[in-house]
PDB file of N, CA and C in Angstrom:
ATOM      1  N   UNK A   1     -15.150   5.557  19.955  1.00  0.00           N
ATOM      2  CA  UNK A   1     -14.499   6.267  18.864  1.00  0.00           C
ATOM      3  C   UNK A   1     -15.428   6.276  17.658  1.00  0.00           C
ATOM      4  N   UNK A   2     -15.529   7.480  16.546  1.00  0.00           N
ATOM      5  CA  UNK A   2     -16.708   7.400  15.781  1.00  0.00           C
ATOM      6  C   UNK A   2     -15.873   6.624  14.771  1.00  0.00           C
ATOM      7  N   UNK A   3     -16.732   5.691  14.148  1.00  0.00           N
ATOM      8  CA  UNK A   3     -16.575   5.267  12.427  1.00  0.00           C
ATOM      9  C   UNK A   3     -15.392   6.179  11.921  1.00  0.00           C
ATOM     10  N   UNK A   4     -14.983   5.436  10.919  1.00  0.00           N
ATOM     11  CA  UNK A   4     -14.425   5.891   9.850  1.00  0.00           C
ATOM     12  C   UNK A   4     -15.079   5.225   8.443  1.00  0.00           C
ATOM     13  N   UNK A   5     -15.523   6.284   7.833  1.00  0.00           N
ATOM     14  CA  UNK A   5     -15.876   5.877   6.528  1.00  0.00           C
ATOM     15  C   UNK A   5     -14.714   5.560   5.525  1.00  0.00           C
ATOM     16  N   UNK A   6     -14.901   4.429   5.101  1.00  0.00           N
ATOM     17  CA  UNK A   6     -13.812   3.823   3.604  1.00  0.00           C
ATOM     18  C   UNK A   6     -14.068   4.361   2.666  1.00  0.00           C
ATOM     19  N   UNK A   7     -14.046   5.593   1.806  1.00  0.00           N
ATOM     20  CA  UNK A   7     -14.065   5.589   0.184  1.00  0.00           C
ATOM     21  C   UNK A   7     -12.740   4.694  -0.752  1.00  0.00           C
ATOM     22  N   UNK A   8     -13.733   4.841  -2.216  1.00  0.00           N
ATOM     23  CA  UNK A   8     -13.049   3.770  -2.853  1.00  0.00           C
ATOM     24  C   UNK A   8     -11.439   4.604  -2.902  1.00  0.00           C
ATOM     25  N   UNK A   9     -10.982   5.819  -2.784  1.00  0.00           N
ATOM     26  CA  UNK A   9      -9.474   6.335  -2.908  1.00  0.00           C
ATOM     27  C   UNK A   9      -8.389   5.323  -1.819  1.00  0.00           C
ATOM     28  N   UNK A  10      -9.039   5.286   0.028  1.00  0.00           N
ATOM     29  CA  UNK A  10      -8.773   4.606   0.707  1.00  0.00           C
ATOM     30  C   UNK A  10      -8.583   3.145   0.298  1.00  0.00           C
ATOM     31  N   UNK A  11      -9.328   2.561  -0.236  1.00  0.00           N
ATOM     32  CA  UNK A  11      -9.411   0.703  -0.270  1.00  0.00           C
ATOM     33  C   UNK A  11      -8.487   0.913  -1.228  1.00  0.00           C
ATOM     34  N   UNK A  12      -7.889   1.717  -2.263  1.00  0.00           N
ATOM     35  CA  UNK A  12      -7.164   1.644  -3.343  1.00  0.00           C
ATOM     36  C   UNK A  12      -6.083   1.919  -2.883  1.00  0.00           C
ATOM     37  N   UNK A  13      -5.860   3.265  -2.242  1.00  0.00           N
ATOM     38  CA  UNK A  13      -4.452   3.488  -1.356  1.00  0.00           C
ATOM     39  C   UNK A  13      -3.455   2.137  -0.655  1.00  0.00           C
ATOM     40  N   UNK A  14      -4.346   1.676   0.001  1.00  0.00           N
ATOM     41  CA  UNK A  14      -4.550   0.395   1.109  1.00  0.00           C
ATOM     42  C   UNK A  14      -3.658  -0.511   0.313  1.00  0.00           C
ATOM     43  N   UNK A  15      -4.313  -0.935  -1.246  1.00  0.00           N
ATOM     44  CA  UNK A  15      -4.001  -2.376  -2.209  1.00  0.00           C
ATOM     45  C   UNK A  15      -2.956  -1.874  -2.780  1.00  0.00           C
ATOM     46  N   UNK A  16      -2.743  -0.656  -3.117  1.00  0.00           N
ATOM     47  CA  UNK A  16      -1.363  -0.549  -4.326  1.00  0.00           C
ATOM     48  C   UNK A  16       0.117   0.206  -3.746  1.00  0.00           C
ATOM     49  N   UNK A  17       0.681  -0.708  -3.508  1.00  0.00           N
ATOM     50  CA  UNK A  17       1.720  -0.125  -2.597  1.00  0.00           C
ATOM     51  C   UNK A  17       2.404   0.743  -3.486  1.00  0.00           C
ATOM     52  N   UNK A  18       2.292   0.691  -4.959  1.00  0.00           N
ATOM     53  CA  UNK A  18       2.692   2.243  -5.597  1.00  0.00           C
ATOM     54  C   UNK A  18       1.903   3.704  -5.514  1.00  0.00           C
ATOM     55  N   UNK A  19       0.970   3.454  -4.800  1.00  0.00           N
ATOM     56  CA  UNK A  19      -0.149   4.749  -5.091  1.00  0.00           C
ATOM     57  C   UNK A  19       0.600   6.182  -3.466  1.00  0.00           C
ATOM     58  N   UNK A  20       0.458   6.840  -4.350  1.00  0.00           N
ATOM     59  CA  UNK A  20       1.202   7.729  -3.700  1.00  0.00           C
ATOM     60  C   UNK A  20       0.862   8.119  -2.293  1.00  0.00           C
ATOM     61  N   UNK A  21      -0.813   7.300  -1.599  1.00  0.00           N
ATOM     62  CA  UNK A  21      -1.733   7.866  -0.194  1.00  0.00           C
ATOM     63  C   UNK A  21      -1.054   6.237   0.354  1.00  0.00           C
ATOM     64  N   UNK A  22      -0.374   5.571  -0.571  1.00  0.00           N
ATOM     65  CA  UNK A  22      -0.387   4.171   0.658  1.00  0.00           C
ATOM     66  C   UNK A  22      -0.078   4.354   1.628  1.00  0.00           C
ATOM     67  N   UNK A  23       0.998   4.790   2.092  1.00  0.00           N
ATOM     68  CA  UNK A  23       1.592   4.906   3.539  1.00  0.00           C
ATOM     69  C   UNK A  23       0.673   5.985   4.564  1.00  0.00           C
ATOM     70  N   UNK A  24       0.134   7.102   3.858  1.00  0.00           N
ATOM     71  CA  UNK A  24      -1.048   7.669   4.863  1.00  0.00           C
ATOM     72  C   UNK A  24      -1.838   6.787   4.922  1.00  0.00           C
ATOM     73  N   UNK A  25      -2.682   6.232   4.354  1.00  0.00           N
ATOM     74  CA  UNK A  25      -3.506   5.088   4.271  1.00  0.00           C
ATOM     75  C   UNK A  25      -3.760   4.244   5.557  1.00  0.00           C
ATOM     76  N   UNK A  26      -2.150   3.362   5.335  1.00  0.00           N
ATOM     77  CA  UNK A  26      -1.456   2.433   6.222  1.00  0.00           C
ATOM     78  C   UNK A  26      -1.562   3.002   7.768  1.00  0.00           C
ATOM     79  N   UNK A  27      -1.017   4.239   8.013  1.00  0.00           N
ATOM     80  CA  UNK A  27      -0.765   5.106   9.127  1.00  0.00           C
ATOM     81  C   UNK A  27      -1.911   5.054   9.508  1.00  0.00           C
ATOM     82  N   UNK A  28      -3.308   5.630   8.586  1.00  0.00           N
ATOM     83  CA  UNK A  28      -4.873   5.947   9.282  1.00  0.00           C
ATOM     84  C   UNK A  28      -5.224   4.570   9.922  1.00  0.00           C
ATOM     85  N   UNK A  29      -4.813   3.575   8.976  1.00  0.00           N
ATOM     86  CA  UNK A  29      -5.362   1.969   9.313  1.00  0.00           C
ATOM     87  C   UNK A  29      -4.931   2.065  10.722  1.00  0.00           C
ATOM     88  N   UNK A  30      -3.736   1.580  10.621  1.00  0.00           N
ATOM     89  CA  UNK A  30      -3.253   1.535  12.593  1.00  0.00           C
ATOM     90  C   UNK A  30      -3.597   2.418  13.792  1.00  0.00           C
ATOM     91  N   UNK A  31      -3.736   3.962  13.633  1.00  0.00           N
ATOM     92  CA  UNK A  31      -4.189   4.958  14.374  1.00  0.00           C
ATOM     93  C   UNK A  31      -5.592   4.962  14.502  1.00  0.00           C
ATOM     94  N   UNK A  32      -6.306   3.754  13.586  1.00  0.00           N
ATOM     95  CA  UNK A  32      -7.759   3.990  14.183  1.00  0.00           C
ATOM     96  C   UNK A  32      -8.595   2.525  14.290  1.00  0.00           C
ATOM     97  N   UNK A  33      -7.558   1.474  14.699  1.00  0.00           N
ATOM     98  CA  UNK A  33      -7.479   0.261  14.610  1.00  0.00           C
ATOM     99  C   UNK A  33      -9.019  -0.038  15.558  1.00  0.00           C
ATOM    100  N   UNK A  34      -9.227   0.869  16.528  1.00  0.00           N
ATOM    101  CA  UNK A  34     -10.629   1.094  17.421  1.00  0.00           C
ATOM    102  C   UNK A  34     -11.683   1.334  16.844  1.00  0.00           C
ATOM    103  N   UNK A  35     -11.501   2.049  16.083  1.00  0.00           N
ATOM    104  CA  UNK A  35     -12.524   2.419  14.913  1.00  0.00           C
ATOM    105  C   UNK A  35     -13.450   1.539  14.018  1.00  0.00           C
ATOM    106  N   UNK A  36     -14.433   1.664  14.132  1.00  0.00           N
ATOM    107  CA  UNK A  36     -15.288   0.516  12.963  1.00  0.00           C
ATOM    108  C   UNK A  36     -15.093   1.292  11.990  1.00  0.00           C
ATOM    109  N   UNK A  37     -15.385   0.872  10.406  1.00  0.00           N
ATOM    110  CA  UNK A  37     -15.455   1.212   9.166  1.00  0.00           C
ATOM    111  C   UNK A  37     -16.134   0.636   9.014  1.00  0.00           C
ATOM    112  N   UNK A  38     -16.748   1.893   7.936  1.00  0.00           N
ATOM    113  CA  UNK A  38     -18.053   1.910   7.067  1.00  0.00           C
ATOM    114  C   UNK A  38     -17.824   2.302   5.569  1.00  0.00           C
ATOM    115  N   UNK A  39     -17.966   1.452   4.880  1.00  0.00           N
ATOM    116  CA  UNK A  39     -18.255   1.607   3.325  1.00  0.00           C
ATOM    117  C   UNK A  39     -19.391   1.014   3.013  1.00  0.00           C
ATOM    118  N   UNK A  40     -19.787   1.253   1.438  1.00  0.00           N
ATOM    119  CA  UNK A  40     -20.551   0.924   0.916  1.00  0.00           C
ATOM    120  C   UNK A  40     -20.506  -0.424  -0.164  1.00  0.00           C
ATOM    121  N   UNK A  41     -22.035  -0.335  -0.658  1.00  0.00           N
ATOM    122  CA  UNK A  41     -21.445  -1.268  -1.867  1.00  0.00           C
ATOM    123  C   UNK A  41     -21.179  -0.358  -3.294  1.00  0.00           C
ATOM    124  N   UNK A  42     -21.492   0.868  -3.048  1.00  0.00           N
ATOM    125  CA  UNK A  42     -20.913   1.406  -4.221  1.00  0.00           C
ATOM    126  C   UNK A  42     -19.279   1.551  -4.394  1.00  0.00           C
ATOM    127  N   UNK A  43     -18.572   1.592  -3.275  1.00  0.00           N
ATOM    128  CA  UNK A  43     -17.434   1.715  -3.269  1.00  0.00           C
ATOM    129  C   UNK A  43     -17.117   0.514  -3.608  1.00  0.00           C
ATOM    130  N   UNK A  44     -16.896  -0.258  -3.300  1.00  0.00           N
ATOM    131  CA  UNK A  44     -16.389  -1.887  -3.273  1.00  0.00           C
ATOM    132  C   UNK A  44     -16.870  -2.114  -4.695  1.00  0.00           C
ATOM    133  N   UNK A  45     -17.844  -1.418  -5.804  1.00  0.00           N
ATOM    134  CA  UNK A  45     -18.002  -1.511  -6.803  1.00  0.00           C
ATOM    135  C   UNK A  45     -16.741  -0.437  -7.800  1.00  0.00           C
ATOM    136  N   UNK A  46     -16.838   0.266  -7.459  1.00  0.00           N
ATOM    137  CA  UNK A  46     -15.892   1.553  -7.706  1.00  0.00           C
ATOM    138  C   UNK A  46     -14.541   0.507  -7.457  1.00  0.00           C
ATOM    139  N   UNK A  47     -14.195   0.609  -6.216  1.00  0.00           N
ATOM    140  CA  UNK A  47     -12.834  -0.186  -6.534  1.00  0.00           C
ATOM    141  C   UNK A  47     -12.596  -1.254  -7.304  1.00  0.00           C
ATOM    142  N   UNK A  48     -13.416  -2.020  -7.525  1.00  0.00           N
ATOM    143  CA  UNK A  48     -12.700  -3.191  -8.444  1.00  0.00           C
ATOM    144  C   UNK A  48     -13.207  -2.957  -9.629  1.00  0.00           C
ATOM    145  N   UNK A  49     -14.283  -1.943 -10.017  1.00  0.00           N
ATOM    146  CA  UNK A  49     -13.901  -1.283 -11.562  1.00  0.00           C
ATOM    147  C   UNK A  49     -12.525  -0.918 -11.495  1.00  0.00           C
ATOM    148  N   UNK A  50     -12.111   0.036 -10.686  1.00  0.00           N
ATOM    149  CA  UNK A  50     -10.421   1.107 -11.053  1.00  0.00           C
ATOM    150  C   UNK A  50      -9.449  -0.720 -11.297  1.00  0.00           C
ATOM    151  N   UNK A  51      -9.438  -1.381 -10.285  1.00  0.00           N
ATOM    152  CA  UNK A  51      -8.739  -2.361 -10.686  1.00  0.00           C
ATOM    153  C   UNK A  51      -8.996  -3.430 -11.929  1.00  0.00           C
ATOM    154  N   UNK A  52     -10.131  -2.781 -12.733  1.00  0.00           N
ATOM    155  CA  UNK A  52     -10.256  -3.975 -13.820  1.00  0.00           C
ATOM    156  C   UNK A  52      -9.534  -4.410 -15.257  1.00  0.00           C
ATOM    157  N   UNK A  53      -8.892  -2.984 -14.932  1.00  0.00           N
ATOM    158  CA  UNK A  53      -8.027  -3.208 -16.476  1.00  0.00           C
ATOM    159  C   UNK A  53      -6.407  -3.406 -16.324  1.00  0.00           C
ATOM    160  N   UNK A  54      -6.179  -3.678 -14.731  1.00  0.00           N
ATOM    161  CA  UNK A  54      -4.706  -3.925 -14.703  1.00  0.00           C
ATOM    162  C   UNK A  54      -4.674  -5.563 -14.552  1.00  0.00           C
ATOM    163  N   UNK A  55      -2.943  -5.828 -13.902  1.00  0.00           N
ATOM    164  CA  UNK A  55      -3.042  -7.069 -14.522  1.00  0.00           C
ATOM    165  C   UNK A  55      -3.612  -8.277 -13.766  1.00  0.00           C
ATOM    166  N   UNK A  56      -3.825  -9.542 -13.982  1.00  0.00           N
ATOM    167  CA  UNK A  56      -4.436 -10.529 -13.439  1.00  0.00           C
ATOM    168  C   UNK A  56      -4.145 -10.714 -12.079  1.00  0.00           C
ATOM    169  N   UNK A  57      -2.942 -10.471 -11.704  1.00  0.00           N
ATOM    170  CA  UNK A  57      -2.284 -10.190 -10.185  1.00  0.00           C
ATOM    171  C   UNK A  57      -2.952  -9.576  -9.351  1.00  0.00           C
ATOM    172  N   UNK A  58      -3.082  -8.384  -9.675  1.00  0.00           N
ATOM    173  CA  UNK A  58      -4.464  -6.863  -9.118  1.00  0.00           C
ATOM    174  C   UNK A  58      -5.578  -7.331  -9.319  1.00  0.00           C
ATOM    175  N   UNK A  59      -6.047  -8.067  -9.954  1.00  0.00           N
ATOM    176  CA  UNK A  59      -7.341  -7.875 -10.043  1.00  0.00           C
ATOM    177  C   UNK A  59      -8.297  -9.094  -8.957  1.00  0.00           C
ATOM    178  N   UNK A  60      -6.955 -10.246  -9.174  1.00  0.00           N
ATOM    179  CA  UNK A  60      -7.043 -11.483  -8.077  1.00  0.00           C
ATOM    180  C   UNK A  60      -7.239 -10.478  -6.423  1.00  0.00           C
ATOM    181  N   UNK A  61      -6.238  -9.763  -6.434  1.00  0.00           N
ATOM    182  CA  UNK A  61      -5.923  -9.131  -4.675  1.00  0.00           C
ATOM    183  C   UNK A  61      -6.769  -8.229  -5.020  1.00  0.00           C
ATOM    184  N   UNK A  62      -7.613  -7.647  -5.489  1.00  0.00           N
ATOM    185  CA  UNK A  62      -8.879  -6.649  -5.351  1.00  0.00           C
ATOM    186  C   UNK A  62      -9.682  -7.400  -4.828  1.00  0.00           C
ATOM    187  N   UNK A  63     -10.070  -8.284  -5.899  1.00  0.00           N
ATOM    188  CA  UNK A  63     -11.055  -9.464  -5.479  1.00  0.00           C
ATOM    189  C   UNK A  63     -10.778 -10.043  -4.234  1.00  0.00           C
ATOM    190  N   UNK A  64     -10.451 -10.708  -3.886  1.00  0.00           N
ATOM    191  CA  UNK A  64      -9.657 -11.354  -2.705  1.00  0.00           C
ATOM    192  C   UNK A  64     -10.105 -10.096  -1.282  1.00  0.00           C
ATOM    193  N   UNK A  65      -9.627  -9.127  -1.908  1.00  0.00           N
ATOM    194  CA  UNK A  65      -9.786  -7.623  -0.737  1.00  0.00           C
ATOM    195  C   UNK A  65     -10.995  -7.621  -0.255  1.00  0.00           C
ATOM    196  N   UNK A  66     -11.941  -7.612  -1.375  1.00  0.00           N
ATOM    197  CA  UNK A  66     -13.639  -7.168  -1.011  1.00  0.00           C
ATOM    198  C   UNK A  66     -13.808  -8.333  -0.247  1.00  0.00           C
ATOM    199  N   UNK A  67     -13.372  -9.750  -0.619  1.00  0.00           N
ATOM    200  CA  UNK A  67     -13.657 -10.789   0.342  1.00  0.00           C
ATOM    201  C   UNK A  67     -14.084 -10.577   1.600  1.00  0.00           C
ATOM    202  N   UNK A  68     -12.097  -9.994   1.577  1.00  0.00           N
ATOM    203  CA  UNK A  68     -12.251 -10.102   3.531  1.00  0.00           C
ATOM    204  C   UNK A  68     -13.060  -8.646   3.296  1.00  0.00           C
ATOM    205  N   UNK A  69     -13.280  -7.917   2.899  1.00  0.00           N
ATOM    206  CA  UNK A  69     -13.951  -6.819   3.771  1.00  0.00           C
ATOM    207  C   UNK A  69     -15.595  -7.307   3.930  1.00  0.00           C
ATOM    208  N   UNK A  70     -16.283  -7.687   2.800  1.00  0.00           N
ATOM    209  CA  UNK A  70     -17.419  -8.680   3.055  1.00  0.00           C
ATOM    210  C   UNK A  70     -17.564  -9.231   4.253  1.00  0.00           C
ATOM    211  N   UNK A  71     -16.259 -10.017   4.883  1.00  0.00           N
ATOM    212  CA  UNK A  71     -16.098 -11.020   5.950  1.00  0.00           C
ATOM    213  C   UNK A  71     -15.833 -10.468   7.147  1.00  0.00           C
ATOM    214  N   UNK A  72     -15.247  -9.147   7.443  1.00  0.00           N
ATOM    215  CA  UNK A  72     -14.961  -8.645   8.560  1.00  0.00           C
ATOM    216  C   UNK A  72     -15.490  -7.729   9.187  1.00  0.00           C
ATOM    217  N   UNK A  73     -16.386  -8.770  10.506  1.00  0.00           N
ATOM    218  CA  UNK A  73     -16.811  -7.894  11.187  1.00  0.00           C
ATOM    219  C   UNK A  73     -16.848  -6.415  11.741  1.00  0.00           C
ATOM    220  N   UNK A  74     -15.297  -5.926  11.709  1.00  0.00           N
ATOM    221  CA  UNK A  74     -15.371  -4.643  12.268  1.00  0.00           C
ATOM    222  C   UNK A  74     -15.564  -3.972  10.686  1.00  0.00           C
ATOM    223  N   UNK A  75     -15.849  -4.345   9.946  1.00  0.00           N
ATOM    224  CA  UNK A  75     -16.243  -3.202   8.679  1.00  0.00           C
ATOM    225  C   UNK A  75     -17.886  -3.158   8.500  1.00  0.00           C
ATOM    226  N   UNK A  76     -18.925  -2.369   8.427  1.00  0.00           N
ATOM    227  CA  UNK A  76     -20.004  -2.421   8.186  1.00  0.00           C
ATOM    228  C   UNK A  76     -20.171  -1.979   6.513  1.00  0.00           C
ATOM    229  N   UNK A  77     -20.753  -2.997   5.515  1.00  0.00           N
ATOM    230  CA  UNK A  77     -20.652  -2.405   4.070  1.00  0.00           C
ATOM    231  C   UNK A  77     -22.241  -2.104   3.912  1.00  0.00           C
ATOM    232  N   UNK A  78     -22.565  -0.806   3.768  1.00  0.00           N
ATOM    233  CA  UNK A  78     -24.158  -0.307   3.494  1.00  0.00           C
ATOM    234  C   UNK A  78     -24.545  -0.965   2.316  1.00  0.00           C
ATOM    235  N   UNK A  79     -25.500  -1.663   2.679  1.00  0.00           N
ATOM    236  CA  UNK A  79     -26.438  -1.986   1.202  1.00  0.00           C
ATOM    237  C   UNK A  79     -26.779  -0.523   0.186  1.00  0.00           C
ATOM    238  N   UNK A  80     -26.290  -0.899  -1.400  1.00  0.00           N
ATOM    239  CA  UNK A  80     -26.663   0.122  -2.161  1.00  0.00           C
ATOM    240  C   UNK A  80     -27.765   0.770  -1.612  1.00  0.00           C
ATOM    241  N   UNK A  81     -29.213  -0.010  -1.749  1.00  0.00           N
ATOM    242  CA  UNK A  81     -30.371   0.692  -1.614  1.00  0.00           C
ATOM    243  C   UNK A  81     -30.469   1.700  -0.536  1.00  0.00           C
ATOM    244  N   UNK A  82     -29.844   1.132   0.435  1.00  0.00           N
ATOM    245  CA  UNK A  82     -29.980   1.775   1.966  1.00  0.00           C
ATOM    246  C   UNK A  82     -29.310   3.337   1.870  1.00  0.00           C
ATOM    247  N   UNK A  83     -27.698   3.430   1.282  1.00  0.00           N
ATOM    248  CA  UNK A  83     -26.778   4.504   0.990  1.00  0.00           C
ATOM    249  C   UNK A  83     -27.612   5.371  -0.102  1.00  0.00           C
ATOM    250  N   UNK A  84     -28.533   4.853  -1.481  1.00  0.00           N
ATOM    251  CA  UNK A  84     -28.681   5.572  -2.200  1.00  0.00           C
ATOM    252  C   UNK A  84     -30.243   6.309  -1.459  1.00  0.00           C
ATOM    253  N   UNK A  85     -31.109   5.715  -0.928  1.00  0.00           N
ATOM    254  CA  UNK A  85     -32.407   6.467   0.067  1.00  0.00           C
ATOM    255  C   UNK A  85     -31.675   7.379   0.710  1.00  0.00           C
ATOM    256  N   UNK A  86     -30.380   7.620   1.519  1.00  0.00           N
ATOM    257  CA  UNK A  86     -30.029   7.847   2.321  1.00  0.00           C
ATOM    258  C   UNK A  86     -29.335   9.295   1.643  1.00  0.00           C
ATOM    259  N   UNK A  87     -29.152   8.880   0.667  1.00  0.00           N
ATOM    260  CA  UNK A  87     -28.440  10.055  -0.472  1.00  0.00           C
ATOM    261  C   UNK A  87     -29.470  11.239  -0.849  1.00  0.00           C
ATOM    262  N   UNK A  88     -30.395  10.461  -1.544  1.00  0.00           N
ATOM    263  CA  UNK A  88     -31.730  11.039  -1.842  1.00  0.00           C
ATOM    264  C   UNK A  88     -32.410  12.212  -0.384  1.00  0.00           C
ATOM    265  N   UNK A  89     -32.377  11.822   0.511  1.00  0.00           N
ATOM    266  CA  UNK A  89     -32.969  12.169   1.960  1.00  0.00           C
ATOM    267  C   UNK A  89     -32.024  13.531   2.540  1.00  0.00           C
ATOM    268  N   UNK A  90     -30.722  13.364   2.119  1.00  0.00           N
ATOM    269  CA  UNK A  90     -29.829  14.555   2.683  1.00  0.00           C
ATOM    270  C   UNK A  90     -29.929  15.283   1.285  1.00  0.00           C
TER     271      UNK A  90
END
């Protein structure tokens, strides 16, 4: 099954059970549970900027989030340098 790429809208959908894509989100998560994911480190930067000005609660479970995604194998997170050559090149 190919990748699924994570943008930061997804990892945000995912964390805020008020955001209006959570439950598509949720749905993509399970329907592609086969699937590796791929984000970056710009995203994982992007998301916990959007989460930096809410409250200490959010910003703990953002943090906490990138953890496990750091930690879990089936996610591959592109090194900046690698995504931005890679940007440059297409």
């Amino acid at each position: 099954m190919s990748a699924l790429f994570a943008d930061t809208f997804y990892w945000i959908a995912l964390t805020d059970l008020t955001d209006s894509a959570h439950q598509r989100a949720m749905t993509l998560t399970v329907e592609r549970t086969d699937s590796p994911i791929v984000t970056t480190n710009e995203v994982l930067g992007e998301y916990l900027t959007f989460f930096a000005t809410t409250s200490e609660q959010m910003r703990r479970k953002a943090v906490t989030n990138v953890q496990r995604i750091l930690e879990n194998p089936g996610v591959r997170v592109v090194p900046q340098r690698e995504s931005f050559l890679a940007g440059i090149a297409l």
